[in-house]
Protein backbone atom coordinates (compact mmCIF):
# COMPACT_ATOMS: atom_id res chain seq x y z
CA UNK A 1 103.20 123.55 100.80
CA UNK A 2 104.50 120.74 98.32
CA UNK A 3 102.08 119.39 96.16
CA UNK A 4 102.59 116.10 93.79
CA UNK A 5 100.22 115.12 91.13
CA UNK A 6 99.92 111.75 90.25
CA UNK A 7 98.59 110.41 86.80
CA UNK A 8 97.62 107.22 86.79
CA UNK A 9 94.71 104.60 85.04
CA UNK A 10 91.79 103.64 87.19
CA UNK A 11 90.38 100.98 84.15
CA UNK A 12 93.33 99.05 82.79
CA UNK A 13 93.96 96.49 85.40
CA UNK A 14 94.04 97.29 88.70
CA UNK A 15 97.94 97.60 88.85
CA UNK A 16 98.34 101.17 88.66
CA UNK A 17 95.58 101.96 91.08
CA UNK A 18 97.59 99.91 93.51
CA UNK A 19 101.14 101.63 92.92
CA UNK A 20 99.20 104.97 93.41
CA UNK A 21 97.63 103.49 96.35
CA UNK A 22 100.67 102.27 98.15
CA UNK A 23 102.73 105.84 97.52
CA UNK A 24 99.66 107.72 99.17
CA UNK A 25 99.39 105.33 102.12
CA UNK A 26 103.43 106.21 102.45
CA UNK A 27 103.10 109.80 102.05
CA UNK A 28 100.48 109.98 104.72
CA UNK A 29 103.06 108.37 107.26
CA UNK A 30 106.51 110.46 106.05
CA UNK A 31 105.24 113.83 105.28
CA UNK A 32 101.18 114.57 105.97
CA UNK A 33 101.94 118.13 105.02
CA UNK A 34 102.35 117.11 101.37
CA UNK A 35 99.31 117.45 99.47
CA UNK A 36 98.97 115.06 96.03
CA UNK A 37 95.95 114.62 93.90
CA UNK A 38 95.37 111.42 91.19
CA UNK A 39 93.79 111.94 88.56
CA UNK A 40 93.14 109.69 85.53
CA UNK A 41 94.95 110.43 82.79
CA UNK A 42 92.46 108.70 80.17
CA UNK A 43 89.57 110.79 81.95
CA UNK A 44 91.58 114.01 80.61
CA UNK A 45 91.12 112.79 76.93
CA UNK A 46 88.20 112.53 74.72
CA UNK A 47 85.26 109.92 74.48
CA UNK A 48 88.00 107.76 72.43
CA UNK A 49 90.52 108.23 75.09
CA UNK A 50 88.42 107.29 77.91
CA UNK A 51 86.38 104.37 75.85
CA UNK A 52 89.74 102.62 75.25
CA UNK A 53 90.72 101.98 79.20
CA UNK A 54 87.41 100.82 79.56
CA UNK A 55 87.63 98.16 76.79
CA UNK A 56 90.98 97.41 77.77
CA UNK A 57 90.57 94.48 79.43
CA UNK A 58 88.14 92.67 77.42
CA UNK A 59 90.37 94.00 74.25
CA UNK A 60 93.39 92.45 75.98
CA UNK A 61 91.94 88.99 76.52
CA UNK A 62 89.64 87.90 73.84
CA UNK A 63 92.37 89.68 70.94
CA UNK A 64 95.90 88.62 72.68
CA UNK A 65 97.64 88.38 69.36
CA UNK A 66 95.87 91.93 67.93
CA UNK A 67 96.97 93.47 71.87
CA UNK A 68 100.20 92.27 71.69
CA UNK A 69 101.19 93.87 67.81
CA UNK A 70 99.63 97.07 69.38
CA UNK A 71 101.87 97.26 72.09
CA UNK A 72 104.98 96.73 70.44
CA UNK A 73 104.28 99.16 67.74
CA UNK A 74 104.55 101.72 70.45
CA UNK A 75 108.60 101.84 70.30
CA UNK A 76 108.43 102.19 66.48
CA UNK A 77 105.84 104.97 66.73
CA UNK A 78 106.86 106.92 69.88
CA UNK A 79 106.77 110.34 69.03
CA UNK A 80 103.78 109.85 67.12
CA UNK A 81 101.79 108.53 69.94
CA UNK A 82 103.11 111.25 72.46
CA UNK A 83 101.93 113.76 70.00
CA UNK A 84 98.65 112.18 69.36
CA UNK A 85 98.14 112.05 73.50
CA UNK A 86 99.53 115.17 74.23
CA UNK A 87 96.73 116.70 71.63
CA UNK A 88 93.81 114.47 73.51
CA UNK A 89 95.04 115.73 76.85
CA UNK A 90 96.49 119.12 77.10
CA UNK A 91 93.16 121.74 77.74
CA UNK A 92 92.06 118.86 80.84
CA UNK A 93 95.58 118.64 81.72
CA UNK A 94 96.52 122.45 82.00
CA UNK A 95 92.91 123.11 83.90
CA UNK A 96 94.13 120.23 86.24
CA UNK A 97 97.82 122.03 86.86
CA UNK A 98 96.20 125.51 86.90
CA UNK A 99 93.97 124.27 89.60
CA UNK A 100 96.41 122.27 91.61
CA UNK A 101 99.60 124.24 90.93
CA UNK A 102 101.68 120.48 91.40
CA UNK A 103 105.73 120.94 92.24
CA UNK A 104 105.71 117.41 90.93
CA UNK A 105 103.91 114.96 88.61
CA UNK A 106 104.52 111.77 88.13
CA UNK A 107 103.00 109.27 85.86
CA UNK A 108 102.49 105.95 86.94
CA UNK A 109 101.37 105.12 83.18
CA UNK A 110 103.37 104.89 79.78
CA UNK A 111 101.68 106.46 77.76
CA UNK A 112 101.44 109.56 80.24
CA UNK A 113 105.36 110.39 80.35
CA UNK A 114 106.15 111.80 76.84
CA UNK A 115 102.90 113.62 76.45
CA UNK A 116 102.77 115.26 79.73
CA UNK A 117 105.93 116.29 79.09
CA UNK A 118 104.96 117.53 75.68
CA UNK A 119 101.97 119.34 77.01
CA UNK A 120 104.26 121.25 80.00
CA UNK A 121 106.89 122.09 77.25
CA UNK A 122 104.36 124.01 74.69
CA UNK A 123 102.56 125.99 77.70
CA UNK A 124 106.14 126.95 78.89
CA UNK A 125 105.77 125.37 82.34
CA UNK A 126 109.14 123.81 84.20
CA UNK A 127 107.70 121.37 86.09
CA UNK A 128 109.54 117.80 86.49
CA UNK A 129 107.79 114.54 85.77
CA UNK A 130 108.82 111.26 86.94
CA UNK A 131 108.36 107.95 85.18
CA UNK A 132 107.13 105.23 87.18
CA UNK A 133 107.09 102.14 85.42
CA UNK A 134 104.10 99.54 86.79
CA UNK A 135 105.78 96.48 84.99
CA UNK A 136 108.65 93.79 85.41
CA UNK A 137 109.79 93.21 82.10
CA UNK A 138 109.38 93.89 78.52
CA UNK A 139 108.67 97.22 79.17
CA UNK A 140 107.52 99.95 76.41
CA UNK A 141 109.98 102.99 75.19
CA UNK A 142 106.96 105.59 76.44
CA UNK A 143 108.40 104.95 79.82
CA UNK A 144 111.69 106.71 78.75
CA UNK A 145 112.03 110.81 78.10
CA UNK A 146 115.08 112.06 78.30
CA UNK A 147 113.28 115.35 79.69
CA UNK A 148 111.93 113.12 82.52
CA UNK A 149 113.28 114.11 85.68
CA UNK A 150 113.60 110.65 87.06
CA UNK A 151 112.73 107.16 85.85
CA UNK A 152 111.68 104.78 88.61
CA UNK A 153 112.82 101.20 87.52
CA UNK A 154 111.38 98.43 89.42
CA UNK A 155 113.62 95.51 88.51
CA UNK A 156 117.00 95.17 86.91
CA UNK A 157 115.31 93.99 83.88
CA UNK A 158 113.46 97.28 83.43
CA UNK A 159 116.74 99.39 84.21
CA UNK A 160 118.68 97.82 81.37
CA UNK A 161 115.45 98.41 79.00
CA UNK A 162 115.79 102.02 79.60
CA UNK A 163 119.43 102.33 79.58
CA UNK A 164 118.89 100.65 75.85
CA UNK A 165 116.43 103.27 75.18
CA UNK A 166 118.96 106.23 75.25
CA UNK A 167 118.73 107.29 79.28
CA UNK A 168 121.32 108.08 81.37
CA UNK A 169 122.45 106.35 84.41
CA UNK A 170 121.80 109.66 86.59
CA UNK A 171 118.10 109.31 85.38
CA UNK A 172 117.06 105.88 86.10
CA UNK A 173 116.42 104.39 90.26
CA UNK A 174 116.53 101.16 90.66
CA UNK A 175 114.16 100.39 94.18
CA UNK A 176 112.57 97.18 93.45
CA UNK A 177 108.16 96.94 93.10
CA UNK A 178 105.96 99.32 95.28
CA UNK A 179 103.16 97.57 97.14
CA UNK A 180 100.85 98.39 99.49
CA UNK A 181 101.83 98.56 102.68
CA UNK A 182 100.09 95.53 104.41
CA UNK A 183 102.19 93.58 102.52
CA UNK A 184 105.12 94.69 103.34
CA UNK A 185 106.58 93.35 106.57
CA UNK A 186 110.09 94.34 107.38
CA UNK A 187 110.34 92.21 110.37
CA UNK A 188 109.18 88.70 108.45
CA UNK A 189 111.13 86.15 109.56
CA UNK A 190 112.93 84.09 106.76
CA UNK A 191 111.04 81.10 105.97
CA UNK A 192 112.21 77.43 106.76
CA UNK A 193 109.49 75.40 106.67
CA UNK A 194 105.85 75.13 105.61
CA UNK A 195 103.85 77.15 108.19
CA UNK A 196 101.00 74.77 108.57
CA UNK A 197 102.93 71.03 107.81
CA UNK A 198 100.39 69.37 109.96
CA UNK A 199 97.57 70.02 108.01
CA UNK A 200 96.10 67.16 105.80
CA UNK A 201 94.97 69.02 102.61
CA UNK A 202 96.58 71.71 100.45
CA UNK A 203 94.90 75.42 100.57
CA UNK A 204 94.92 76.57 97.03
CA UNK A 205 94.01 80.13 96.38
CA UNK A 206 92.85 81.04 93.28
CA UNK A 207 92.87 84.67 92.35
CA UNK A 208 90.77 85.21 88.81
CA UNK A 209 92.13 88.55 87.69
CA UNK A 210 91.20 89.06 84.11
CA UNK A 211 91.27 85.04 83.37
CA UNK A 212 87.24 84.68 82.55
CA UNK A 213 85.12 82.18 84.22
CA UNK A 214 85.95 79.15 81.67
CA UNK A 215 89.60 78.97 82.40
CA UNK A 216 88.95 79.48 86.06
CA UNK A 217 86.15 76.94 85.88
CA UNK A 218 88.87 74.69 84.13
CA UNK A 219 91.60 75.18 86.77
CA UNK A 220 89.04 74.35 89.48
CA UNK A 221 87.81 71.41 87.96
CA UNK A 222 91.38 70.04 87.68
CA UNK A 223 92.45 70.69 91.11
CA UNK A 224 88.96 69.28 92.71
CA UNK A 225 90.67 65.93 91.09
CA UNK A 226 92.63 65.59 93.82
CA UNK A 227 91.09 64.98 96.98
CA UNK A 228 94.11 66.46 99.13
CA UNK A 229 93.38 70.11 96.98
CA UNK A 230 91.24 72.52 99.08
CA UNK A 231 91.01 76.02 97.18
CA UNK A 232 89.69 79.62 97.45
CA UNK A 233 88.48 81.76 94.50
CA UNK A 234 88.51 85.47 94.67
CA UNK A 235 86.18 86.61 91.77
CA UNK A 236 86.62 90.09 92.34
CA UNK A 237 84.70 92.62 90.55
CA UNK A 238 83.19 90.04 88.23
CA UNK A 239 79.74 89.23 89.96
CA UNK A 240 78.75 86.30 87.16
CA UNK A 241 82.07 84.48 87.99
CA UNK A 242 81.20 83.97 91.34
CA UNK A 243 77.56 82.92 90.23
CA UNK A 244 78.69 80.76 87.83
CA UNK A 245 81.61 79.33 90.21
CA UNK A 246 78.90 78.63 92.88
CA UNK A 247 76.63 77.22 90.59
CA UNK A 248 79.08 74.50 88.35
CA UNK A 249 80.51 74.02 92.07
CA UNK A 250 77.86 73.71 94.02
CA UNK A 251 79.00 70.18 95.65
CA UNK A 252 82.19 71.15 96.75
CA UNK A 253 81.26 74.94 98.25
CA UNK A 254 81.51 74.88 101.95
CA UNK A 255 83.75 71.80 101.79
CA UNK A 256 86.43 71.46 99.91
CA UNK A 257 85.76 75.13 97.77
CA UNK A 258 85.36 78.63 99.00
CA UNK A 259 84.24 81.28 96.66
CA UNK A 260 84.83 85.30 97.37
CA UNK A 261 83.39 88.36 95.13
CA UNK A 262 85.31 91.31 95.67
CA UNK A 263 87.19 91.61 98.90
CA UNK A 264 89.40 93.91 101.09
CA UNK A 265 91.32 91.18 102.70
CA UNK A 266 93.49 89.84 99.92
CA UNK A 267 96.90 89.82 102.13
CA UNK A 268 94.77 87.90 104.54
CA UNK A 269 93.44 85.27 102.01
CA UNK A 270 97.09 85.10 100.57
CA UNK A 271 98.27 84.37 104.09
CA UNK A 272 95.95 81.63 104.70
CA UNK A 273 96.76 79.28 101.49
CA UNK A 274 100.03 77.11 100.62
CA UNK A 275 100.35 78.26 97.26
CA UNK A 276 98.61 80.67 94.62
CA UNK A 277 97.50 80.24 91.29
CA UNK A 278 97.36 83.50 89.60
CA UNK A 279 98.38 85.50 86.07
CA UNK A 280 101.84 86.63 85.53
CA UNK A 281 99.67 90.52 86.79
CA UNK A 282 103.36 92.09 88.28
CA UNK A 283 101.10 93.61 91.15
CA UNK A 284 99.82 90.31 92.12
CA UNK A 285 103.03 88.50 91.82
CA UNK A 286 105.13 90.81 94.05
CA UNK A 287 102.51 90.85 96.53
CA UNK A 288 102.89 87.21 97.05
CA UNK A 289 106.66 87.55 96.77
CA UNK A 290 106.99 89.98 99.51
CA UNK A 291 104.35 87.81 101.50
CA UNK A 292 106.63 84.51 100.52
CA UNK A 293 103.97 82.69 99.06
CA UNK A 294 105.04 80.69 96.32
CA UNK A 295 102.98 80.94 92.98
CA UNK A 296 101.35 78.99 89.96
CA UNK A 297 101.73 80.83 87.07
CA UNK A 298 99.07 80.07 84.43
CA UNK A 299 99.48 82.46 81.87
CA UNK A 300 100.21 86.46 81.16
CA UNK A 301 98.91 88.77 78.81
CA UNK A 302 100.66 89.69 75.86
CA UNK A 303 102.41 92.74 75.53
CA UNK A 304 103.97 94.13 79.17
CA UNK A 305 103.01 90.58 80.88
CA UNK A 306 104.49 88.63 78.33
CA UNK A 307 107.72 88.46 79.64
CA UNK A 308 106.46 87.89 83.53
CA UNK A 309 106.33 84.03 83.45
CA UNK A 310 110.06 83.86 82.14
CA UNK A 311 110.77 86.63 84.70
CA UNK A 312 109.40 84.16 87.52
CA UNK A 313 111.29 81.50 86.21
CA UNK A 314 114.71 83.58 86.30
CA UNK A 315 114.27 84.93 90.02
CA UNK A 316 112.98 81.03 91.08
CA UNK A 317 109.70 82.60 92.86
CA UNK A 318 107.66 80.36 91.41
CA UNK A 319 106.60 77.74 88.55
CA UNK A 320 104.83 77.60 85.66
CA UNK A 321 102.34 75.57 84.09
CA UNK A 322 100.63 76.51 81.30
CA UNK A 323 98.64 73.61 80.98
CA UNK A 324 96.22 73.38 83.28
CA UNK A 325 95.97 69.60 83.28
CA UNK A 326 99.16 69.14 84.29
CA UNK A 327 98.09 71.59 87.66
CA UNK A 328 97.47 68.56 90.52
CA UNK A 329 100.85 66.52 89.17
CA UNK A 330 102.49 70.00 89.92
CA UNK A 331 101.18 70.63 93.12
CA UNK A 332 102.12 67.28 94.35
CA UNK A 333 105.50 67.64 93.65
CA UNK A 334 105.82 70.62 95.26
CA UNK A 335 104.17 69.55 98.32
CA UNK A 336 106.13 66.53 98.43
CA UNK A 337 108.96 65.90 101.40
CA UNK A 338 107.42 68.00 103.83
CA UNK A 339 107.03 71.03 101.09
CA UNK A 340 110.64 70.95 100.61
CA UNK A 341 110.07 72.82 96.68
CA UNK A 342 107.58 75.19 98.50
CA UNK A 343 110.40 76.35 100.76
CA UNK A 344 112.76 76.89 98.35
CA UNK A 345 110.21 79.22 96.56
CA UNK A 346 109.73 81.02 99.49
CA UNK A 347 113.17 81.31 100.77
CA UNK A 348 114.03 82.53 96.95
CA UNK A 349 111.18 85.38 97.25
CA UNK A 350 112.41 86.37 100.65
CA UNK A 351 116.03 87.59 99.43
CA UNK A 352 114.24 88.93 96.23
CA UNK A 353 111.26 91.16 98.30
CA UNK A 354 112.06 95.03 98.84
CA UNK A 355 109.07 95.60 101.12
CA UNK A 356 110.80 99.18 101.78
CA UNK A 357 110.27 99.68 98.13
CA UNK A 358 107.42 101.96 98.25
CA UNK A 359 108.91 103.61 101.17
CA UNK A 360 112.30 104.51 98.97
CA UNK A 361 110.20 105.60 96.35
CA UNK A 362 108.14 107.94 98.07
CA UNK A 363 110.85 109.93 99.78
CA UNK A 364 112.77 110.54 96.08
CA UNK A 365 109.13 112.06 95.35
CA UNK A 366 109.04 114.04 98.78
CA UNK A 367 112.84 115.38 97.96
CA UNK A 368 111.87 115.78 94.71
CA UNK A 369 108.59 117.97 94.95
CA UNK A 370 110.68 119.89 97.67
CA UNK A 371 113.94 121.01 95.51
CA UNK A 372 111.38 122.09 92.83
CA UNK A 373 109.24 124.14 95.30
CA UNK A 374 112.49 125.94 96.70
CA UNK A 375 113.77 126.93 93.59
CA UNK A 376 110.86 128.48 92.29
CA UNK A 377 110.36 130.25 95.39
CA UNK A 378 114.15 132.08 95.44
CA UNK A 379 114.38 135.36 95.35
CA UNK A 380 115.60 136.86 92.08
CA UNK A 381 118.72 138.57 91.80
């Protein structure tokens, strides 16, 4: 029996929970006889350990500038971090392994790479770990060990990052960005026109993410402007956004504004609108992109986003517009001559998409846990 462990981050963002998500869903269908298990890696740390992911979104948007110095001083300070994780970790992380006895374990967060590794090195144990990085661009050094077994690079972009870091070309697979599996159809036809042209209004979706009700507030506001702008909200998780959306909208809801709390039928909602306006979230984006729905990008976070709306702009999947003013103006350009801009987009994201990306990546991990479970298993001479 092969067994893969997965650490991952249920608190900061939703990003990595979706990676782990999509890898499981593929494991199910290419081998149900491996088992895997996902833990948390903050959980395995101390109070201060797992208070951080908790604050980590509200850290990351109301101190941008303070989130952003953080995050870069992690190249500087490498070894020192891994160190300082590895100590927070090891006794959870050990009682974890000893439990689960994993052939694999890989780490679908940055800061979980070096110190695993760390951790498996003092107890004596040979087990590989693979580095899955959950971002696009401007991607941290704790992604790269040259003890890792593998180093799973999403985009070219990534790739060179790590080759600057010191790996080796043997190390690093290049597959493109795993998402779930609803989203990614193989058989899509390439796009060549807007899907509904008839239709007299424009279906704006709106996904909040992290934004905060005042800039969504602002963004619908702007749009309702326009009286060819329909749009969608998803709130998500964050119950007094869709309060306060329903309230300050009241008017409009039922009409020309639908507002959603937390839902399972994103892909469907993404299929339904013309366009999305989201945050540069990589999880987000390359869900749209491998659903061809062109995008509105509105801002990023600093630190591993920061680099996402000039990634966007590089690959042509989308626009930006970081002023939120200038949002309808936008829109109607785009939507101008039959859509023609919106096709473009979409026809740009179509030879960009890897929908067998998560598929790829799974079956290095399957191979992977395999080779390690045979050779541990050989008989000794």
């Amino acid at each position: 029996m092969n067994r893969i462990l997965f650490i991952s981050s249920e608190n900061t963002g939703g990003g990595h929970k979706s990676i782990t998500e999509a890898l499981s869903r593929q494991l199910f269908l290419l081998s149900p006889d491996v088992q895997f298990s996902v833990i948390d890696g903050f959980e395995l740390g101390n109070v201060f350990l797992r208070l951080s992911s908790r604050s980590y979104d509200s850290f990351a948007i109301k101190f941008p500038t303070l989130w952003g110095f953080v995050y870069r001083l992690s190249n500087p300070f490498k070894p020192l971090v891994n160190h300082f994780i590895a100590r927070l970790i090891r006794k959870s992380l050990l009682k974890q392994i000893n439990t689960f006895h994993p052939d694999l374990i890989v780490s679908v967060h940055n800061l979980f790479v070096g110190s695993v590794i760390n951790v498996l090195n003092h107890a004596g144990l040979n087990i590989p770990v693979i580095s899955l990085i959950a971002d696009l661009d401007n991607v941290t050094n704790l992604w790269a060990d040259k003890q890792a077994k593998y180093i799973i690079c999403p985009s070219d972009e990534t790739r060179q990052s790590m080759l600057r870091a010191g790996m080796t070309r043997d190390q690093l697979y290049l597959t493109g960005f795993p998402v779930r599996k609803e989203f990614c159809d193989t058989d899509l036809p390439e796009p060549h026109h807007l899907p509904n042209k008839s239709k007299k209004y424009i279906s704006v979706l709106i996904i909040s993410g992290s934004q905060g009700s005042t800039k969504v507030r602002k963004i619908a506001e702007a749009l309702l402007n326009d009286k060819n702008i329909h749009i969608t909200i998803i709130a998500g998780h964050d119950t007094a956004l869709k309060h306060d959306m329903e309230e300050e909208l009241s008017e409009y809801v039922g009409n020309r504004v639908t507002i959603y709390g937390f839902i399972r039928e994103i892909k469907e909602r993404m299929a339904e609108a013309d366009l999305l306006i989201i945050r540069a979230s990589p999880n987000v984006l390359m869900e749209a992109v491998n659903l061809c729905k062109p995008v509105i990008i509105i801002g990023s976070l600093k630190g591993q986003e920061e680099k996402n709306p000039q990634f966007v702009r590089k690959h042509h999947l989308g626009v930006c517009c970081p002023n939120i003013s200038a949002l309808p103006d936008m829109i109607a350009t785009l939507w101008a001559n039959d859509g023609e801009e919106l096709v473009q987009i979409s026809q740009n994201q179509y030879r960009f998409r890897k929908p067998e990306a998560a598929r790829a990546i799974t079956e290095l991990l399957i191979q992977t846990a395999k080779e390690t479970n045979r050779s541990q298993n050989l008989p000794i001479a």
